[in-house]
Structure formats: structure tokens, C-alpha cells
PDB file of N, CA and C in Angstrom:
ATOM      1  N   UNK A   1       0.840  -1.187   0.000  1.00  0.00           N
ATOM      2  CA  UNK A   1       0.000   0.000   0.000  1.00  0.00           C
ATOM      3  C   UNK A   1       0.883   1.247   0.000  1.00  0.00           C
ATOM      4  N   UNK A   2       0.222   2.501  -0.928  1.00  0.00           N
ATOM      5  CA  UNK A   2       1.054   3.713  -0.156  1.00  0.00           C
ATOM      6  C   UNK A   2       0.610   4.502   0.371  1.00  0.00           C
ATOM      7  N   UNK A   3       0.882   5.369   0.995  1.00  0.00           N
ATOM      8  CA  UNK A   3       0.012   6.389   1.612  1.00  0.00           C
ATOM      9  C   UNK A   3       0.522   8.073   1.330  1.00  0.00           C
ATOM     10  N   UNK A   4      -0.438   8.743   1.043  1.00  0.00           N
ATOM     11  CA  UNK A   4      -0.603   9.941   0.960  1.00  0.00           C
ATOM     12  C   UNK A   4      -1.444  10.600   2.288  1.00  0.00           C
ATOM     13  N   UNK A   5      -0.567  11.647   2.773  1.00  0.00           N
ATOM     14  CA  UNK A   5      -0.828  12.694   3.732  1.00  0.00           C
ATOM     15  C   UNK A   5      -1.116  13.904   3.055  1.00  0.00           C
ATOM     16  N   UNK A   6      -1.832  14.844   3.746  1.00  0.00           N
ATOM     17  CA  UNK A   6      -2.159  15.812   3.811  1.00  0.00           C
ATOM     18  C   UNK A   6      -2.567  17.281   4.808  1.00  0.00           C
ATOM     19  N   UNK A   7      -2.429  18.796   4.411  1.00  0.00           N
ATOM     20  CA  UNK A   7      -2.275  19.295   5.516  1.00  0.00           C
ATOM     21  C   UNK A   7      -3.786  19.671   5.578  1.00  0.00           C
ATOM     22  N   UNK A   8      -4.347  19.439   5.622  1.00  0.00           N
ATOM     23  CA  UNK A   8      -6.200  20.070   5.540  1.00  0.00           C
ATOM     24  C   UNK A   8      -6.610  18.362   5.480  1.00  0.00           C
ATOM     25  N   UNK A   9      -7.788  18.419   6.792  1.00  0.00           N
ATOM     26  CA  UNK A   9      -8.966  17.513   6.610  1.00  0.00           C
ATOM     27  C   UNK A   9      -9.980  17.361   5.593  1.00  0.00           C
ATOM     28  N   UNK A  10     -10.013  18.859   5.033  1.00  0.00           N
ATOM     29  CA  UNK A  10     -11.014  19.160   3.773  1.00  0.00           C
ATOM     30  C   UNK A  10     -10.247  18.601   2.518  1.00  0.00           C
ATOM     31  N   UNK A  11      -8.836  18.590   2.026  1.00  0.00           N
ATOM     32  CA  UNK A  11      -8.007  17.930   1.331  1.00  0.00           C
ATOM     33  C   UNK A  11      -7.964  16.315   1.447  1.00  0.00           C
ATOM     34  N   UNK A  12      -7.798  15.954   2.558  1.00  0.00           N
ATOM     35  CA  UNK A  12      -8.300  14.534   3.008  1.00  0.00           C
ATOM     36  C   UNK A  12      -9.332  13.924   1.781  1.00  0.00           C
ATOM     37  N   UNK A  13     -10.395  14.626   2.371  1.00  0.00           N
ATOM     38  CA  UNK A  13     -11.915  14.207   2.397  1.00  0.00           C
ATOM     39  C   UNK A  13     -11.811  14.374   1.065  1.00  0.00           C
ATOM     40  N   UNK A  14     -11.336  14.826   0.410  1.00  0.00           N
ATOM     41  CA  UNK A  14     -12.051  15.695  -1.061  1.00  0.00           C
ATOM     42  C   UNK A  14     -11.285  14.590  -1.901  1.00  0.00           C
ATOM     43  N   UNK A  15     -10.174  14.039  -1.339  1.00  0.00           N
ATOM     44  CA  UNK A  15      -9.442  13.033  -2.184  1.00  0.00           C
ATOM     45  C   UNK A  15      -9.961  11.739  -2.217  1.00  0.00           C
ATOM     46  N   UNK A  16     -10.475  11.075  -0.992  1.00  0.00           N
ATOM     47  CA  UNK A  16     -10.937  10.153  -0.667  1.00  0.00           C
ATOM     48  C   UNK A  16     -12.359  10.080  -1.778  1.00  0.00           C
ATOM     49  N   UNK A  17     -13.115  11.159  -1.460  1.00  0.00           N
ATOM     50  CA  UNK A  17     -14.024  11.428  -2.689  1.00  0.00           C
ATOM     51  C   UNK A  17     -13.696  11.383  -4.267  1.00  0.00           C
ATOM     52  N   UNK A  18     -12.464  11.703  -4.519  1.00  0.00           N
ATOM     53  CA  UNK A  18     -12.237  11.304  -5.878  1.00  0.00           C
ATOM     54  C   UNK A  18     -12.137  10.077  -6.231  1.00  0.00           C
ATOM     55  N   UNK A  19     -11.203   9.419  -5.130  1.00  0.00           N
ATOM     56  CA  UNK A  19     -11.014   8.000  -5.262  1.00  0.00           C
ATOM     57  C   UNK A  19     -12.268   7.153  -5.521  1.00  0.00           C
ATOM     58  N   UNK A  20     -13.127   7.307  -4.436  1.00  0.00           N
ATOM     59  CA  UNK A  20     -14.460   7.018  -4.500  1.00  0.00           C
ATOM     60  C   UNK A  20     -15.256   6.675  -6.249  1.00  0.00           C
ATOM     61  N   UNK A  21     -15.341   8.033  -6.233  1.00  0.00           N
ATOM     62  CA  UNK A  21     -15.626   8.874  -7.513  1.00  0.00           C
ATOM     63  C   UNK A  21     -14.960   7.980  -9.257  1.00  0.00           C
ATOM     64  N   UNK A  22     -13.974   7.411  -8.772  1.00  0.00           N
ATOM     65  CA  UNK A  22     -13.234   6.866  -9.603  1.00  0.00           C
ATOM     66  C   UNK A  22     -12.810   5.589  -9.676  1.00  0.00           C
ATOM     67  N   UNK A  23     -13.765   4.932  -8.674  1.00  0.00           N
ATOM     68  CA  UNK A  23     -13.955   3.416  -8.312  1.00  0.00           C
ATOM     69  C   UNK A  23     -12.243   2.669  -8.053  1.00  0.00           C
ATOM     70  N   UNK A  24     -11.513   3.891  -7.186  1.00  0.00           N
ATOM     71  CA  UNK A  24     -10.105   3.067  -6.821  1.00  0.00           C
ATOM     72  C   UNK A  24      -9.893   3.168  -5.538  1.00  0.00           C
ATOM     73  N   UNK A  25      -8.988   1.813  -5.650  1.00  0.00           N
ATOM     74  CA  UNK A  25      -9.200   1.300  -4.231  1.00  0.00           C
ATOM     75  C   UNK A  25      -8.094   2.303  -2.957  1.00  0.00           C
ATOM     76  N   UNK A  26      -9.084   3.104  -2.177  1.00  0.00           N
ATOM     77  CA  UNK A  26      -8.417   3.724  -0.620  1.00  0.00           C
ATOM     78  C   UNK A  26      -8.988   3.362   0.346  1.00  0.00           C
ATOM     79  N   UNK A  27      -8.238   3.700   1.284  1.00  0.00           N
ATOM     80  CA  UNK A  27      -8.838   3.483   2.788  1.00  0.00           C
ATOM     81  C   UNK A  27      -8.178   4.771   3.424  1.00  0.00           C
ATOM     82  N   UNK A  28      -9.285   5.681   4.424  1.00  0.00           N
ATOM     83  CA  UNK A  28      -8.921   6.763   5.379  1.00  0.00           C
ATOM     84  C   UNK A  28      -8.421   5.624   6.668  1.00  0.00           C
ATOM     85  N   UNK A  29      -7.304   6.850   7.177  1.00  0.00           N
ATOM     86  CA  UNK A  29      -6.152   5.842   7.703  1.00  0.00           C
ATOM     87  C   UNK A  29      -5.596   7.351   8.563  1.00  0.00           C
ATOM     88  N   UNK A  30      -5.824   6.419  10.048  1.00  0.00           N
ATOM     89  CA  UNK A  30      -4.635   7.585  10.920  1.00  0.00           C
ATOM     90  C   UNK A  30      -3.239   8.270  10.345  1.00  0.00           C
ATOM     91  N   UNK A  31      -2.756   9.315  10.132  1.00  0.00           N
ATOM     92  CA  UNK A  31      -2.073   9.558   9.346  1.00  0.00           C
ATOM     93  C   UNK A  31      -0.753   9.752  10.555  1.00  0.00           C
ATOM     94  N   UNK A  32       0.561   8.713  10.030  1.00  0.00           N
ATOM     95  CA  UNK A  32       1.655   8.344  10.625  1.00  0.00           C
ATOM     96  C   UNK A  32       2.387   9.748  11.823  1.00  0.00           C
ATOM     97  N   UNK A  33       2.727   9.281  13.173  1.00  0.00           N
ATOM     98  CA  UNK A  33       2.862  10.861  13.240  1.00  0.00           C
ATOM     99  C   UNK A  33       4.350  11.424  12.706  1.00  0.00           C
ATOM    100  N   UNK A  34       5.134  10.515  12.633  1.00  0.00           N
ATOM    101  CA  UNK A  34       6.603  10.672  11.578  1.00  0.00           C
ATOM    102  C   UNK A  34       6.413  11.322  10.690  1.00  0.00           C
ATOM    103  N   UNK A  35       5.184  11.558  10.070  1.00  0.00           N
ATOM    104  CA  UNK A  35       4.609  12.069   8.538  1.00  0.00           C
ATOM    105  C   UNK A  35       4.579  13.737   8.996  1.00  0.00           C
ATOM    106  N   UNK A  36       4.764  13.819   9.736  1.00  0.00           N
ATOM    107  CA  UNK A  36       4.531  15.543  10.411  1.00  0.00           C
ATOM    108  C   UNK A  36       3.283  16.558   9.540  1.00  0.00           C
ATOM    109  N   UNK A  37       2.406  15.600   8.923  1.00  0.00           N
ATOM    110  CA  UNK A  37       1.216  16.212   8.412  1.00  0.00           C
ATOM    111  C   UNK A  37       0.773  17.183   9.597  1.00  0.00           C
ATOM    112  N   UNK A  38      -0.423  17.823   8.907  1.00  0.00           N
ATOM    113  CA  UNK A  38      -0.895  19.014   9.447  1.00  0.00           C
ATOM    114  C   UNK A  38      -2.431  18.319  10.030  1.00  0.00           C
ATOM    115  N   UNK A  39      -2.769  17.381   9.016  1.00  0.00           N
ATOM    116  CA  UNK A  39      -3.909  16.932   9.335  1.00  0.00           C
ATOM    117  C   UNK A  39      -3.809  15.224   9.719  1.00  0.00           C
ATOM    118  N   UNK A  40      -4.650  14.614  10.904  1.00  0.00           N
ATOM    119  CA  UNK A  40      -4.349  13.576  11.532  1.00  0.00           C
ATOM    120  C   UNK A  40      -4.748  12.435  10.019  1.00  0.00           C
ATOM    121  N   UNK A  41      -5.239  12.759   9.311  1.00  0.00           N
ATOM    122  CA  UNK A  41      -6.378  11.995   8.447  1.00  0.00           C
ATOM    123  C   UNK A  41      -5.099  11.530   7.207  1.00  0.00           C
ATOM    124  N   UNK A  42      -4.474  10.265   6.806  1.00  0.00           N
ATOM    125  CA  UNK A  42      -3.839   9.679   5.576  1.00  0.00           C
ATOM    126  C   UNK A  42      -4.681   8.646   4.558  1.00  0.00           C
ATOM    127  N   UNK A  43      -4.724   8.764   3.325  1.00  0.00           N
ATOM    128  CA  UNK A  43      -4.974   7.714   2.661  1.00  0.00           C
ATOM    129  C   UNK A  43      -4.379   6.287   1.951  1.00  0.00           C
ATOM    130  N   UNK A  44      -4.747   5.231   2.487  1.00  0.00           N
ATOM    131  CA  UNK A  44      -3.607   4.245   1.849  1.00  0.00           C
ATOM    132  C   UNK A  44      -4.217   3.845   0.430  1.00  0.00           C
ATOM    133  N   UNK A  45      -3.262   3.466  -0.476  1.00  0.00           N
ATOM    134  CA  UNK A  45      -3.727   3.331  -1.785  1.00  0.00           C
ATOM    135  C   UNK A  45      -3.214   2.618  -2.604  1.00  0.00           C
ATOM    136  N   UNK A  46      -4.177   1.499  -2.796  1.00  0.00           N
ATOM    137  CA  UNK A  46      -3.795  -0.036  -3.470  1.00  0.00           C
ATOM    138  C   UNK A  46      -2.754   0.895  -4.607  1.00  0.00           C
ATOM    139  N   UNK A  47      -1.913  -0.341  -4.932  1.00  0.00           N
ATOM    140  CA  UNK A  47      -0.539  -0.108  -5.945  1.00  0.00           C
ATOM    141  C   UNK A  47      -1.177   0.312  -7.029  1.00  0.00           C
ATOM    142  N   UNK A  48      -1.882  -0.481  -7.492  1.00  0.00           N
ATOM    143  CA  UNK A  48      -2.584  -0.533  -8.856  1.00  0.00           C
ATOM    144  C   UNK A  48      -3.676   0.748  -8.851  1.00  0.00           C
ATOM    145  N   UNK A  49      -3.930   1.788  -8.311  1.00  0.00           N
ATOM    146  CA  UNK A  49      -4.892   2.720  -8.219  1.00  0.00           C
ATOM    147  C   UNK A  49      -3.845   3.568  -8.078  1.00  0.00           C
ATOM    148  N   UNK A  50      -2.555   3.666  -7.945  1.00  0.00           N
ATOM    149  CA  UNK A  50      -2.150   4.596  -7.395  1.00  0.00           C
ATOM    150  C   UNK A  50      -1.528   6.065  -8.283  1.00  0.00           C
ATOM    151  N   UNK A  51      -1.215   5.396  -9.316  1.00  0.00           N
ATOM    152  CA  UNK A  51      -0.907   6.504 -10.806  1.00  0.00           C
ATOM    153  C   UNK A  51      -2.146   7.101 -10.943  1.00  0.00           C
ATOM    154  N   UNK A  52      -3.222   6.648 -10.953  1.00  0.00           N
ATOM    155  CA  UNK A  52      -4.479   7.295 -11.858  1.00  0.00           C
ATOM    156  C   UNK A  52      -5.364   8.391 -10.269  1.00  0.00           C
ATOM    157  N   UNK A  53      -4.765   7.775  -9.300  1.00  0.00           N
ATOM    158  CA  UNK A  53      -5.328   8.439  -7.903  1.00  0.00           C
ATOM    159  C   UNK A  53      -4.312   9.819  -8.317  1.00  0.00           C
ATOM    160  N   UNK A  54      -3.696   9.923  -8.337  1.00  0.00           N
ATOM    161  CA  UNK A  54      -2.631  10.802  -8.271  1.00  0.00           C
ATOM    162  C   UNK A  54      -2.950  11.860  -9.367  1.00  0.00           C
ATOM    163  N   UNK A  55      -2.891  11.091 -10.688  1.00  0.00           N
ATOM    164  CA  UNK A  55      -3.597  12.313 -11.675  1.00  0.00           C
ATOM    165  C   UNK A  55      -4.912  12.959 -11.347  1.00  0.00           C
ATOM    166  N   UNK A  56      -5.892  12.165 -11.111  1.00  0.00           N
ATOM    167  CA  UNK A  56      -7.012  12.305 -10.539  1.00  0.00           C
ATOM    168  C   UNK A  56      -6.874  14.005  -9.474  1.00  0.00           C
ATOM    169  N   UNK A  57      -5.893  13.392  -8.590  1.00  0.00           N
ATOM    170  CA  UNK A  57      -5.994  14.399  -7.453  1.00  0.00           C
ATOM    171  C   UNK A  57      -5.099  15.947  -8.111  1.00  0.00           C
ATOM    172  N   UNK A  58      -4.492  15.608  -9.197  1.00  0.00           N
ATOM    173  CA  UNK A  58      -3.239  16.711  -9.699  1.00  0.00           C
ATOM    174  C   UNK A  58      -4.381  17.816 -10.401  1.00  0.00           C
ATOM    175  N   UNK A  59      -5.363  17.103 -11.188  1.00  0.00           N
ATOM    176  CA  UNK A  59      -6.102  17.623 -12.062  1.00  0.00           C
ATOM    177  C   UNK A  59      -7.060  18.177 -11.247  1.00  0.00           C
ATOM    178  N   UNK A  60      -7.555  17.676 -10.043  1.00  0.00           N
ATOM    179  CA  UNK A  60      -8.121  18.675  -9.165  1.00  0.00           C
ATOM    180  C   UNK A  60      -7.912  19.223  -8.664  1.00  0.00           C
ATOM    181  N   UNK A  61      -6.645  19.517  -8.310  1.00  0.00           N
ATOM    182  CA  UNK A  61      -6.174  20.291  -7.749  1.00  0.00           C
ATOM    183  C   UNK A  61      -6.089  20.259  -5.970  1.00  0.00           C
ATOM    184  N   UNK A  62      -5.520  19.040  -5.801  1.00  0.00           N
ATOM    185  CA  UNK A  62      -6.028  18.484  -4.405  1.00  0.00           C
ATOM    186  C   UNK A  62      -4.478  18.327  -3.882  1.00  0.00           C
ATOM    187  N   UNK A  63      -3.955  19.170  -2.800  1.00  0.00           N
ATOM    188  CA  UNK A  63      -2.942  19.147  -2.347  1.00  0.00           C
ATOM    189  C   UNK A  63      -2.356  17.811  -1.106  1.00  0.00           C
ATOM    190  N   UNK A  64      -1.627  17.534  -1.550  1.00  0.00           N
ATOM    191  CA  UNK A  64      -1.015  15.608  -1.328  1.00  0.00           C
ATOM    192  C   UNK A  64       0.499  15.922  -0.634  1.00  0.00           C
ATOM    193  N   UNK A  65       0.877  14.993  -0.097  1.00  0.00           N
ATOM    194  CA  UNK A  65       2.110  14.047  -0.314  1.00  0.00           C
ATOM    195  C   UNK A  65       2.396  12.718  -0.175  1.00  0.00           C
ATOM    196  N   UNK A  66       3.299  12.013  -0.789  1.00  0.00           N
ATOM    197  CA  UNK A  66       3.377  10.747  -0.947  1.00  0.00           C
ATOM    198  C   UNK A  66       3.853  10.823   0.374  1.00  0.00           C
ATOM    199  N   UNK A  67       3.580   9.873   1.239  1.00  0.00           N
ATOM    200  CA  UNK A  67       4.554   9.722   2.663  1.00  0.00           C
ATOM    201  C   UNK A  67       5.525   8.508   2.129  1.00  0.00           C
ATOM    202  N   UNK A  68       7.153   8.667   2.706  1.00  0.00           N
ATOM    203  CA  UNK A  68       8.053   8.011   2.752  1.00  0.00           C
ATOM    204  C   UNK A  68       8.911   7.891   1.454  1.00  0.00           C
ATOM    205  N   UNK A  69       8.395   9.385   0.741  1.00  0.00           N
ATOM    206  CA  UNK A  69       9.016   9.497  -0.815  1.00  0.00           C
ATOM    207  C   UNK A  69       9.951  10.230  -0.509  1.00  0.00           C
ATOM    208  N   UNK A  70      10.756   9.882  -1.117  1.00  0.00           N
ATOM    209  CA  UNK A  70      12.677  10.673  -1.125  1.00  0.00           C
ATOM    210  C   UNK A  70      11.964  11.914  -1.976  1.00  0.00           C
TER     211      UNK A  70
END
């Protein structure tokens, strides 16, 4: 799985909704506290969902980070 953090709960939510929206597979997920997010809320995100989650969220304009990306 990977997970994406975020600093807004409303960013959270709005992604989780795309995913939704786009029939790929997430789960809302305590967000790591190592991750020094702003908001407690992370999404984990099957491998195979995870390119098209990402465009998905770029094109909306939905502010992310990959957690544990160099």
C-alpha cells in the first residue's frame, strides 16, 4: 500500500471522494505521526490505483504528499 498525507482535513476528504468517484481502491487511515502532516487523516492506496489516484488528485487540484518518498 502507499500512503498519501495531507495538511487540511477538507483535502483529506475531497481526495478520498475522488477515489471514491473513480472506483479506486483507498482506505482513510490515521495519518503516521513521523509524517509531520498538518492533518491527523492519511490515505492508503492499493498499488494498482495509485498513478491514476494521483492524476485524478493533480487535475483537481487536491494538495497531497506521498509519505516516505525521497
Amino acid at each position: 500500500m502507499k500512503l498519501l498525507t495531507f495538511d487540511t482535513t477538507h483535502h483529506a476528504l475531497w481526495a478520498e471522494e475522488i477515489a471514491v468517484g473513480g472506483a479506486l481502491g483507498v482506505q482513510v487511515v490515521p495519518a503516521p505521526a513521523d509524517a509531520k502532516a498538518k492533518c491527523d487523516l492519511a490515505l492508503e492506496v492499493l498499488p494498482e490505483d495509485f498513478d491514476a489516484l494521483i492524476a485524478a488528485l493533480r487535475a483537481s487540484g487536491v494538495e497531497y504528499r506521498v509519505y516516505g518518498a525521497s
